[in-house]
Every structure is written in structure tokens, then in C-alpha cells.
Protein backbone atom coordinates (compact mmCIF):
# COMPACT_ATOMS: atom_id res chain seq x y z
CA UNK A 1 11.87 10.20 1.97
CA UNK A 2 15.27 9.17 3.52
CA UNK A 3 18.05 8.19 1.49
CA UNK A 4 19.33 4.25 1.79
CA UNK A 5 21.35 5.98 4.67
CA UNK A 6 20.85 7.57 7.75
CA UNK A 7 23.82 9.21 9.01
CA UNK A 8 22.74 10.46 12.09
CA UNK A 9 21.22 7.84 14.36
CA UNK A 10 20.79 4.30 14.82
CA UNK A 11 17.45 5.34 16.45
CA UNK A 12 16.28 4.49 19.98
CA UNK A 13 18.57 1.42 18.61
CA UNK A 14 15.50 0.82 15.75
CA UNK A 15 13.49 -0.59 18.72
CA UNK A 16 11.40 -1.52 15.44
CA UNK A 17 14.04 -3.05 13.54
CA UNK A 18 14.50 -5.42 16.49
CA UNK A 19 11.50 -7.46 14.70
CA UNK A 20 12.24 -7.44 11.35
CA UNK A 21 8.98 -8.45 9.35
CA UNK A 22 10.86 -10.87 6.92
CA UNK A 23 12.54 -13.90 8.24
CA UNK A 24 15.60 -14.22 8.11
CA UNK A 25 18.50 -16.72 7.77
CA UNK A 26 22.12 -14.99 6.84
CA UNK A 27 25.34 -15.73 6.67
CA UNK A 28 28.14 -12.92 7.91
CA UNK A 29 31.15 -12.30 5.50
CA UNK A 30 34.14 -9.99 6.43
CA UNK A 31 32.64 -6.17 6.55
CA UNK A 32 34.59 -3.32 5.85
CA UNK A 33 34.40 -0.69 8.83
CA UNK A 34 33.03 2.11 6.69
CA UNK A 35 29.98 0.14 6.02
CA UNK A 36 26.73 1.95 8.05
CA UNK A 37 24.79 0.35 9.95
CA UNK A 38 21.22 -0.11 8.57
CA UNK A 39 17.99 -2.37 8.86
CA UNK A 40 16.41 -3.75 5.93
CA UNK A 41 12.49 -2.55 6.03
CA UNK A 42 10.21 -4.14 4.02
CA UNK A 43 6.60 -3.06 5.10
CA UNK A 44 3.54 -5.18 5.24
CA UNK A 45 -0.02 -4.41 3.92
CA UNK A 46 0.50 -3.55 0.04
CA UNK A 47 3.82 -1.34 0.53
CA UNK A 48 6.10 -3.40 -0.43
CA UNK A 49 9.49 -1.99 -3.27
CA UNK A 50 8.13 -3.56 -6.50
CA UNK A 51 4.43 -5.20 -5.54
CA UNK A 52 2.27 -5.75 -8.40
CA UNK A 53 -0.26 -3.67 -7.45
CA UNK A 54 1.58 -0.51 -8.09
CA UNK A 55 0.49 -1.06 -11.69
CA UNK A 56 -2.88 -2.92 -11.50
CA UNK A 57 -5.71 -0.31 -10.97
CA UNK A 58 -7.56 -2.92 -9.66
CA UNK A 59 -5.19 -3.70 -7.16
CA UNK A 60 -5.21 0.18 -6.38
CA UNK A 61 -8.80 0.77 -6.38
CA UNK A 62 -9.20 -2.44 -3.67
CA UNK A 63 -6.13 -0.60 -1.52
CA UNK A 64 -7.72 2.27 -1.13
CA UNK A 65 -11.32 0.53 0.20
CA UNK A 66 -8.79 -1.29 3.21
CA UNK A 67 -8.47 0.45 6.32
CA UNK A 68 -5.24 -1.22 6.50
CA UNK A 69 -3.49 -0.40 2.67
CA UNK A 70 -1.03 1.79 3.87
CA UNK A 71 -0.64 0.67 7.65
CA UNK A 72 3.28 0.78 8.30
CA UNK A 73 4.78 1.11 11.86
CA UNK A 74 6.20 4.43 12.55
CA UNK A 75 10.24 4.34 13.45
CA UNK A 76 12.08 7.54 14.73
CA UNK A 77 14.87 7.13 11.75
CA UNK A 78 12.76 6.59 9.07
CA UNK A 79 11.27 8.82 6.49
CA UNK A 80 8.51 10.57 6.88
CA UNK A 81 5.87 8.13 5.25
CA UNK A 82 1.92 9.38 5.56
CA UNK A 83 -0.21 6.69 6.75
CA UNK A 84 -3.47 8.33 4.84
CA UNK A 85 -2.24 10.64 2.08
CA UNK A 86 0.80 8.48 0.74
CA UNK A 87 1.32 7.94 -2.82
CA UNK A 88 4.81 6.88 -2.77
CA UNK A 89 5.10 3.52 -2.89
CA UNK A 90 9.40 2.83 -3.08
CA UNK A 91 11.69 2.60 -0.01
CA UNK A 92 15.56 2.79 0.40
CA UNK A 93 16.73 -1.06 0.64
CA UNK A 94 18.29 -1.08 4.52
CA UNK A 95 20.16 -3.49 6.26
CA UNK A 96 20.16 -3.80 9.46
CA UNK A 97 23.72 -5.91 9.97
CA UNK A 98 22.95 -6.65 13.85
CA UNK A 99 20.42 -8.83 13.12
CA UNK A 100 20.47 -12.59 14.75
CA UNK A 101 20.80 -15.39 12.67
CA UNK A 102 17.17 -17.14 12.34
CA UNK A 103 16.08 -19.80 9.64
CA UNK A 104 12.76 -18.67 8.84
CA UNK A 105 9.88 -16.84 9.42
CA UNK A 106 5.98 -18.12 9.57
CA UNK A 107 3.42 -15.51 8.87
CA UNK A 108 -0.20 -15.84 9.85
CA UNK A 109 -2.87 -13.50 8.88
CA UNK A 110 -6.43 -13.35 9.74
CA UNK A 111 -9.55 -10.75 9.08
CA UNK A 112 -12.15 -11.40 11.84
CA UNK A 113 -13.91 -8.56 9.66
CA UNK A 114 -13.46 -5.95 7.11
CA UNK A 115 -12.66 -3.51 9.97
CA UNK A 116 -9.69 -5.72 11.91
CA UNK A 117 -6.49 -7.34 10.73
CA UNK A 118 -4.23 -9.38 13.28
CA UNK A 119 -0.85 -10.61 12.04
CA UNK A 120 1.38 -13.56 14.36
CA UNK A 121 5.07 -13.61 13.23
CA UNK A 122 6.65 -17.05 14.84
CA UNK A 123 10.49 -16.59 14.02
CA UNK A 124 12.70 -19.85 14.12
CA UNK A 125 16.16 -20.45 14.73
CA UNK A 126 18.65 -23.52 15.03
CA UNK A 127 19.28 -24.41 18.39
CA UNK A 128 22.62 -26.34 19.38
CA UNK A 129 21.85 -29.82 17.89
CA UNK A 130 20.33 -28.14 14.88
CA UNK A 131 16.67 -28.58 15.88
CA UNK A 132 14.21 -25.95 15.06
CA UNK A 133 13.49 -23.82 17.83
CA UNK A 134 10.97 -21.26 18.25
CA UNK A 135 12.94 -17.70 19.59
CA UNK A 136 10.40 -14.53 18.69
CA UNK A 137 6.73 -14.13 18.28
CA UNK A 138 5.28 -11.08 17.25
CA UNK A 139 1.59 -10.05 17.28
CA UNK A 140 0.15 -7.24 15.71
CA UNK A 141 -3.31 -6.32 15.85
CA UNK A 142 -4.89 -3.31 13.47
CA UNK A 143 -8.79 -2.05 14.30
CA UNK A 144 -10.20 0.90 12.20
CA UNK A 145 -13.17 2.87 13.80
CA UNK A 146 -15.28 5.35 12.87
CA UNK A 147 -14.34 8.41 12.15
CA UNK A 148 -11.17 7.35 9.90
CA UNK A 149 -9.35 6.31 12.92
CA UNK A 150 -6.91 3.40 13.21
CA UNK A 151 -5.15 1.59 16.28
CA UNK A 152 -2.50 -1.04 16.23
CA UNK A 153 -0.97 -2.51 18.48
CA UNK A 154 2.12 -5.08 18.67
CA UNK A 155 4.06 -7.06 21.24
CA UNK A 156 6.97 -9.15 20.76
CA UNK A 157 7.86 -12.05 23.05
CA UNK A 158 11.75 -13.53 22.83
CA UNK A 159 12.88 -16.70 24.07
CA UNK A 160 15.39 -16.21 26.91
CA UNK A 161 18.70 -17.95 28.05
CA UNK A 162 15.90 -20.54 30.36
CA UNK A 163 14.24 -21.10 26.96
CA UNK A 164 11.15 -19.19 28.18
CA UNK A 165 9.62 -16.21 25.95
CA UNK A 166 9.29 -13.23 27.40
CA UNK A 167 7.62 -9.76 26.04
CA UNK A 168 10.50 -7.49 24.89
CA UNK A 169 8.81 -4.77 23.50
CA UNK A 170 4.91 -3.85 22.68
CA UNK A 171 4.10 -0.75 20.82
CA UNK A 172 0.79 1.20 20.58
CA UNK A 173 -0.09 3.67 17.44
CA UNK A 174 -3.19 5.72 17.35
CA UNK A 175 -4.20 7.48 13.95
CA UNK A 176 -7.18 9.81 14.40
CA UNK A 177 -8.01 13.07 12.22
CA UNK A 178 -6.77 16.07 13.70
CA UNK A 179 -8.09 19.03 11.41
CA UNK A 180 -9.50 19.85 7.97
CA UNK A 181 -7.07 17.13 5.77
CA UNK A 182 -4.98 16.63 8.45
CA UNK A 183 -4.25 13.75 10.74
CA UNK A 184 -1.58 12.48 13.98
CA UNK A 185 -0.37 9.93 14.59
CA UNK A 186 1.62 8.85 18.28
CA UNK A 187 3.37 5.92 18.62
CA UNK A 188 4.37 4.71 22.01
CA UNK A 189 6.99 2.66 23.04
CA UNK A 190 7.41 0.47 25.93
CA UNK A 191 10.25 -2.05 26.96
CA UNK A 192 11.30 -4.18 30.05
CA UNK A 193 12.43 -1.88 33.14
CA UNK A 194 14.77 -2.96 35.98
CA UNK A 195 12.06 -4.93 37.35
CA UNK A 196 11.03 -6.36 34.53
CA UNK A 197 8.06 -4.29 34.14
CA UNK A 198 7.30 -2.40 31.02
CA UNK A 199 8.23 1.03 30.98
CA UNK A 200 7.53 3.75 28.45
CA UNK A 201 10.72 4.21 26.73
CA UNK A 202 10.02 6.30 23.34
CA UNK A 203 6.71 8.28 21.64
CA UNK A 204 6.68 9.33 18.20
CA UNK A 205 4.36 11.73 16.93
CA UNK A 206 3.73 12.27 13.23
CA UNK A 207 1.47 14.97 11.92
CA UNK A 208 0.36 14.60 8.10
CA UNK A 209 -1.56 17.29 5.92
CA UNK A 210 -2.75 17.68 2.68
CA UNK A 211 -2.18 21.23 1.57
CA UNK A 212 -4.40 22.82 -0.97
CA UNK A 213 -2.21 21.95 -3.82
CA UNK A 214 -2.41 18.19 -3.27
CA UNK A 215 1.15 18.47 -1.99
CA UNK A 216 1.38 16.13 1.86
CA UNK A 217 3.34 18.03 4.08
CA UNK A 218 4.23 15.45 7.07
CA UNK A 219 5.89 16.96 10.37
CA UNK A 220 7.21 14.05 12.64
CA UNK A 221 8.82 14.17 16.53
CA UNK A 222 10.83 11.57 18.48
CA UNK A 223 9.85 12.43 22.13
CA UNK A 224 12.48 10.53 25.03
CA UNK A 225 12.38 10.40 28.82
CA UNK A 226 14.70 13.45 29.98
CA UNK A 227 15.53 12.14 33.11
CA UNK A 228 13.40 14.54 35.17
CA UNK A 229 10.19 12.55 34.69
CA UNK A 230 9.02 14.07 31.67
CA UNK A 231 9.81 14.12 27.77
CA UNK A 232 12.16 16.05 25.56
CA UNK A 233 12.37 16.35 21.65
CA UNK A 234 15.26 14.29 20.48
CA UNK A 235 14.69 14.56 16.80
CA UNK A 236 12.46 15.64 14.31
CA UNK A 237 11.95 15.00 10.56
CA UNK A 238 10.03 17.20 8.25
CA UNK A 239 8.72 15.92 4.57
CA UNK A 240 6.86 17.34 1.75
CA UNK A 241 5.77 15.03 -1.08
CA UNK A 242 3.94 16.61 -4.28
CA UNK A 243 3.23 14.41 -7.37
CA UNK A 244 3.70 15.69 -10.86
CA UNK A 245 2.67 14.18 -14.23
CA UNK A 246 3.95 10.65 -13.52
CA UNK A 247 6.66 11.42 -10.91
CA UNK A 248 6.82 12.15 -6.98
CA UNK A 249 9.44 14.99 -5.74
CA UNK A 250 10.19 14.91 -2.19
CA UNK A 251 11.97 16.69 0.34
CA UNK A 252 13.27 16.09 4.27
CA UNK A 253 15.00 18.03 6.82
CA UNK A 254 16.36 16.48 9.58
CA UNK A 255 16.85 18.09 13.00
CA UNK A 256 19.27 17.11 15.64
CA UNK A 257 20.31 17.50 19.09
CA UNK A 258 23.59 20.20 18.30
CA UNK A 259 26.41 20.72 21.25
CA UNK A 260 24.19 23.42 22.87
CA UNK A 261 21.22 21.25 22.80
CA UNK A 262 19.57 22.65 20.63
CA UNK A 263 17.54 21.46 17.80
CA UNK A 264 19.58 22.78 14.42
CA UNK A 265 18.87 21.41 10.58
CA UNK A 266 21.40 18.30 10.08
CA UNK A 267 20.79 17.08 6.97
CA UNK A 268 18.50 17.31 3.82
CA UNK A 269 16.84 14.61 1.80
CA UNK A 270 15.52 15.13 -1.74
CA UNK A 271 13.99 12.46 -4.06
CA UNK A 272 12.21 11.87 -7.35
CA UNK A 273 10.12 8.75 -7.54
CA UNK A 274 8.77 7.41 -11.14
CA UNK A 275 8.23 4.81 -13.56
CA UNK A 276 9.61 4.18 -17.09
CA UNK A 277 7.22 3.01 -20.33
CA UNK A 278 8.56 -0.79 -19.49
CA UNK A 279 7.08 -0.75 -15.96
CA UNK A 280 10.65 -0.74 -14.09
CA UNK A 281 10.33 1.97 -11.02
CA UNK A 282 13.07 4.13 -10.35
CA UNK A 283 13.99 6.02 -6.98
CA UNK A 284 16.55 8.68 -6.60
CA UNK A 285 17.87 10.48 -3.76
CA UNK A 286 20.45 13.13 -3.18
CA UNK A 287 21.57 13.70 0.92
CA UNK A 288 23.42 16.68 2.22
CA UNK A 289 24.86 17.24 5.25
CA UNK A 290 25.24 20.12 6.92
CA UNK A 291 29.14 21.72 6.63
CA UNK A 292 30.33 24.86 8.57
CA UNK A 293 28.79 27.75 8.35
CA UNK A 294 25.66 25.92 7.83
CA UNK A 295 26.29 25.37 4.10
CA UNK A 296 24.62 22.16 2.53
CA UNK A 297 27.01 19.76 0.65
CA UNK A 298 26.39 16.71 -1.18
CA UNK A 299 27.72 13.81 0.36
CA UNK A 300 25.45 11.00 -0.69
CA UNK A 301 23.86 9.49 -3.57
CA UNK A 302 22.06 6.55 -4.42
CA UNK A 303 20.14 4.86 -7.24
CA UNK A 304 17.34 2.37 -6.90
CA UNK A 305 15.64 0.66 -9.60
CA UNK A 306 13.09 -2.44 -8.62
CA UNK A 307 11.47 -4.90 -11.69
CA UNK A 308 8.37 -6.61 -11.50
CA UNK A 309 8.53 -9.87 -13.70
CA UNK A 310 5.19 -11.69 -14.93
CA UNK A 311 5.79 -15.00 -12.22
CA UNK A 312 5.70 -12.24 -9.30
CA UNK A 313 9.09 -12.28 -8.55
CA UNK A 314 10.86 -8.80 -8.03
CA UNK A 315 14.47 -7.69 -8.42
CA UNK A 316 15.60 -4.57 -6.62
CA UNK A 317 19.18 -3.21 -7.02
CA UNK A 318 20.40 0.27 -5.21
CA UNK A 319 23.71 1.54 -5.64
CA UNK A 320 24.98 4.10 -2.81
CA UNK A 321 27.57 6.94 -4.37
CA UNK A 322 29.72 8.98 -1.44
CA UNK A 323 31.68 11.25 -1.69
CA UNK A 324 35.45 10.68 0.68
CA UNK A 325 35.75 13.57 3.23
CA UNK A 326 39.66 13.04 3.02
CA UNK A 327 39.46 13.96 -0.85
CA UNK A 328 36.13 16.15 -1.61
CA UNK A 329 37.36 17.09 -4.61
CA UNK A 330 37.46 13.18 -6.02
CA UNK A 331 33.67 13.33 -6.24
CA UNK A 332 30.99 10.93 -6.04
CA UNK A 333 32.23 7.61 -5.75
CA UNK A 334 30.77 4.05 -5.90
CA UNK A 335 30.56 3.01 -2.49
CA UNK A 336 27.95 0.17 -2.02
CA UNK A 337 25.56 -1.83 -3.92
CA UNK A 338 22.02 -3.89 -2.17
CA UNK A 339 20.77 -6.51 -4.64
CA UNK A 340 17.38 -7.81 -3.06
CA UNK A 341 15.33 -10.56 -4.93
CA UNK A 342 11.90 -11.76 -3.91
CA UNK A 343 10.19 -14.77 -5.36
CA UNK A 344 7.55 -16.65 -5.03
CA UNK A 345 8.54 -20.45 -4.38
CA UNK A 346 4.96 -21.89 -3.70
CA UNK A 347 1.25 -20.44 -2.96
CA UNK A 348 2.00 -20.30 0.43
CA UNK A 349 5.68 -19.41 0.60
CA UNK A 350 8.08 -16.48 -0.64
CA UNK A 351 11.90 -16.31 -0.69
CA UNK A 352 14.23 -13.73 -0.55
CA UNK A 353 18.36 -13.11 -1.35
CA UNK A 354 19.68 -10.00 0.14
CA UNK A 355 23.30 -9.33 -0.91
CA UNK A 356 25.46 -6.01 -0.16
CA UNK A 357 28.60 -5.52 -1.87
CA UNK A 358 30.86 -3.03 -0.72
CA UNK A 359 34.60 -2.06 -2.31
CA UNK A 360 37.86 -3.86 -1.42
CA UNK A 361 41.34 -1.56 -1.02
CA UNK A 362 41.44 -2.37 -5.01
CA UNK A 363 38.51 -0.84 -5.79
CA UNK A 364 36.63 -3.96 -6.74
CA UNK A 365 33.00 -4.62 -5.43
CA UNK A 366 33.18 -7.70 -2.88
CA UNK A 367 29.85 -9.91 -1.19
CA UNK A 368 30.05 -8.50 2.32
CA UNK A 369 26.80 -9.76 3.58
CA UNK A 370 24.69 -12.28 2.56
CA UNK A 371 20.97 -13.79 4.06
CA UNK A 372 18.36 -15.67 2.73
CA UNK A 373 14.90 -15.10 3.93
CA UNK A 374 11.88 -17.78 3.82
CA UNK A 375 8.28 -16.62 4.44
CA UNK A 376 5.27 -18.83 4.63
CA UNK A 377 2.01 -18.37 5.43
């Protein structure tokens, strides 16, 4: 449920984002300063923007039998996505602008049984004489268990300046029921220390219910070392989804740290999700920031609309509206466009063109950032 942007955070510097799950080979043009920094998520497992299966009940019916279907790694600046409940199935187009040039990304994916999934990302770069050189793996294994429970966990090695990989990060995230139609999820964290060693350095914890009305009411917490020893609440989102006739309204509040402290309401999220009679899927979002007095004011828009054509392929374009703080009463504006286009090139291999367009001092929308993506598996 969060809109293309997040104005608050950069979280825990997207610790996640660090590993995107696309590969990635891009190409920097001039960026205007106003442009926000974010990180281009495309999940794994069936949740991709635009995936056939949205409209093949078939595809649908053999999602909902996988343990795995709706597996997506938990990030403190994301929206509040269920991991058992979730009917959504669109997601803001996000950029993440810091990431490091790599040439492409191999994907390997293997079911030892119905009950575990592991996935081994090998990322590739160009080293200085152009040769293809190996600089991130990342390793993911899933289990489900009885009981509906779910456990994944993920490291990620990175080739260092000796040309040796080294584990950067490794993540844990537990899924377990925690009531009548509810269920937690806590993510931990964990990242080199001074000595090297892995320390815990983040925990998420996500809390997801289906209320009696079939609405999903999902309640999440970033948790960060306060110095002392111990943890303290750095953020927290809260999401309601409810689906009605053939469209999904949803709604986030975001808390932040204020200058007491304290956790106060920052900003609000609200989207409608739905699909016209020619298939295209639409998702529209509205964020408001909070103004003095604690008044809510618009100061973000944006548009997404992602087709699915009959060779698999998928075009996404989101426009991003704002409205200028120096001239409020101007309106919403056109401030940025995402064009994102997935296709299949072989059985084995997928491409991608991410573009974001931004506007120049004449008001005319420029290429500021371009990459080109290669998957195979």
C-alpha cells in the first residue's frame, strides 16, 4: 500500500534493496536533484506487476496450493503486504538509483519437495579488462511446516576489494499463526560488525488479520538497537485492505520518530487497485503528508497502469504527480514517469528496460536513468 514514493526514509538503507532480485546492467544519465531516491522491487514467487496468472484461474487455483505463492521478503519502507491473506497483486515501480552497475543476473531454482524452495542469485559484473566476473551471490531458502508456518532464510556473499566473497548480510523470517485468522511475522537482520562478525542490526515484525468482514488489517514495526543493549520502535506502518466487486481499497498510516521522540502519524497512503474489461490493471494512489496542526494535505499522486500481451511480455508505465511546496496553489503537477518492460527473450531467459523520465527547467520530460536487466535461469 505505499505510493511509488516514500518520503520519509531510505530504510535501515533498504538493507533489502542491497540485493535487488533482478539483474541489473544500467547506464547513469544526468539526474535532477529533486529526484527521490527509490529501489525498484520486483518480488519473486507469482507477485510480480502484470504476471499472467492474475487472470488465469488456473494459475490462481495452483498459487494458492504453494506454500510459497505469496512469499515476499519483508522491508521496513515498504507497504504493508500480507504474506497469507493478500489479494493485491500490483506494486509501486521503485528505483533504487544507488544501485552498482552489474551485467546480469543468473537465477537458479530448485524444489527438493513440495514443502521447500531454495533460490541462488549469482550476480555478474565487468571487471577492468571487461571479463565477466562473479561479485554477489544470494541464497534463499523457504521451508513450510506444519501448522501453516513458513521460514526463510537468505544470505548474501559480495566479492571484496581481494576478490574474495564475503557474507554481507543474511536475514531470517519466521511466519507462524498467532490467533484465530491472524498471523506474525519477524524478520531479523544481521550484518558484519567491527570484527567482522555478524551482528543483529534490524527486526521487523508484521502482524496480519483477517477481520470478520474479509477486510486484512496488517500492523507492521521496525525494531533498531537503541544503544543501551536493547531495541526501540523506529517506525511503524499500519494497512487495511478490503476488496469490493472487482476492486481493492487500501489504506496506510505511517508513524515516525517526531523531535520529542515520539511516535506521531507522518503520512497517509490510500489506493484503489482494479482491472478494466480489456485485462489492463490499474493502480492508484493518493499520499498526504502531515502539515501543521496535524492537517493532512495532498502532496503526491501517481498513476500505474501494467499490460499483459499474449507473447508474455508486460509493459508497466507510472506517472508520479506532486504538488511544489514553493507554489501549493499551482496544483498537482507532472513530476516523473517509470516505463518498465519485461519480455521474454528465450525459455530460459527474460529481459527488462527500466527508464525514468523526470522534467527539465522547460518543462519537458527527459531519460534520466536508464538499465537493462537480463535474467536466466
Amino acid at each position: 500500500m505505499s505510493a511509488a514514493l516514500d518520503f520519509d526514509a531510505v530504510d535501515s538503507a533498504l538493507l533489502a534493496a542491497a540485493f535487488p532480485k533482478e539483474p541489473i546492467m544500467m547506464r547513469r544519465v544526468t539526474m535532477p536533484l529533486f529526484l527521490l531516491t527509490l529501489c525498484l522491487w520486483i518480488p519473486a514467487f507469482g507477485r510480480q506487476t502484470g504476471t499472467a496468472s492474475s487472470s488465469n484461474p488456473e494459475g490462481q487455483e495452483a498459487q494458492k496450493k504453494d506454500p510459497f505463492s505469496r512469499f515476499h521478503w519483508l522491508t521496513a519502507s515498504g507497504e504493508t503486504r500480507g504474506l497469507v491473506f493478500e489479494d493485491r497483486k500490483l506494486e509501486s515501480l521503485k528505483v533504487d538509483f544507488g544501485n552498482q552497475p552489474t551485467a546480469e543476473t543468473e537465477t537458479e531454482v530448485t524444489r527438493p519437495d513440495a514443502n521447500s524452495m531454495r533460490t541462488t542469485r549469482r550476480i555478474y559484473d565487468r571487471g577492468p579488462n571487461g571479463e565477466r566476473q562473479l561479485v554477489e551471490v544470494a541464497v534463499e531458502e523457504l521451508h513450510a511446516a506444519a501448522g501453516e508456518k513458513l521460514s526463510a532464510t537468505r544470505t548474501v556473499s559480495r566479492r571484496d576489494a581481494n576478490g574474495r566473497m564475503q557474507v554481507a548480510l543474511k536475514e531470517t523470517q519466521e511466519t507462524a499463526p498467532a490467533g484465530t485468522d491472524t498471523y506474525q511475522t519477524r524478520v531479523t537482520t544481521m550484518i558484519p560488525g567491527s570484527n567482522a562478525a555478524l551482528a543483529k542490526s534490524e527486526e521487523l515484525v508484521q502482524v496480519e488479520k483477517k477481520k470478520a468482514d474479509g477486510a486484512v488489517e496488517i500492523d507492521r514495526s521496525q525494531l533498531l538497537p537503541d544503544g543501551n543493549g536493547g531495541w526501540a520502535t523506529a517506525g511503524r506502518r499500519v494497512g487495511t485492505a478490503r476488496k469490493s466487486d472487482d476492486e481493492i481499497i487500501g489504506q496506510e498510516d505511517v508513524y515516525s520518530r517526531d523531535v520529542n521522540g515520539r511516535l506521531a502519524l507522518s503520512q497517509r497512503e490510500s489506493s484503489r487497485e482494479w482491472k478494466d474489461s480489456q485485462g489492463k490493471e490499474y493502480l492508484d494512489k493518493d499520499t498526504y503528508r502531515v502539515a501543521g496542526g496535524g492537517r493532512l494535505e495532498l502532496a503526491a499522486r501517481s498513476n500505474l497502469v501494467s499490460v499483459t500481451y499474449s507473447d508474455g511480455s508486460t509493459q508497466t508505465t507510472q506517472s508520479l504527480l506532486q504538488r511544489n511546496q514553493a507554489a501549493p496553489s499551482e496544483g498537482m503537477k507532472l513530476a516523473e514517469k517509470i516505463l518498465l518492460t519485461r519480455r521474454p527473450a528465450d525459455s530460459r531467459t527474460t529481459e527488462s528496460e527500466l527508464q525514468v523520465q523526470a522534467l527539465d527547467p522547460n518543462g519537458n520530460l527527459q531519460t534520466t536513468y536508464y538499465r537493462k536487466d537480463i535474467e536466466k535461469k
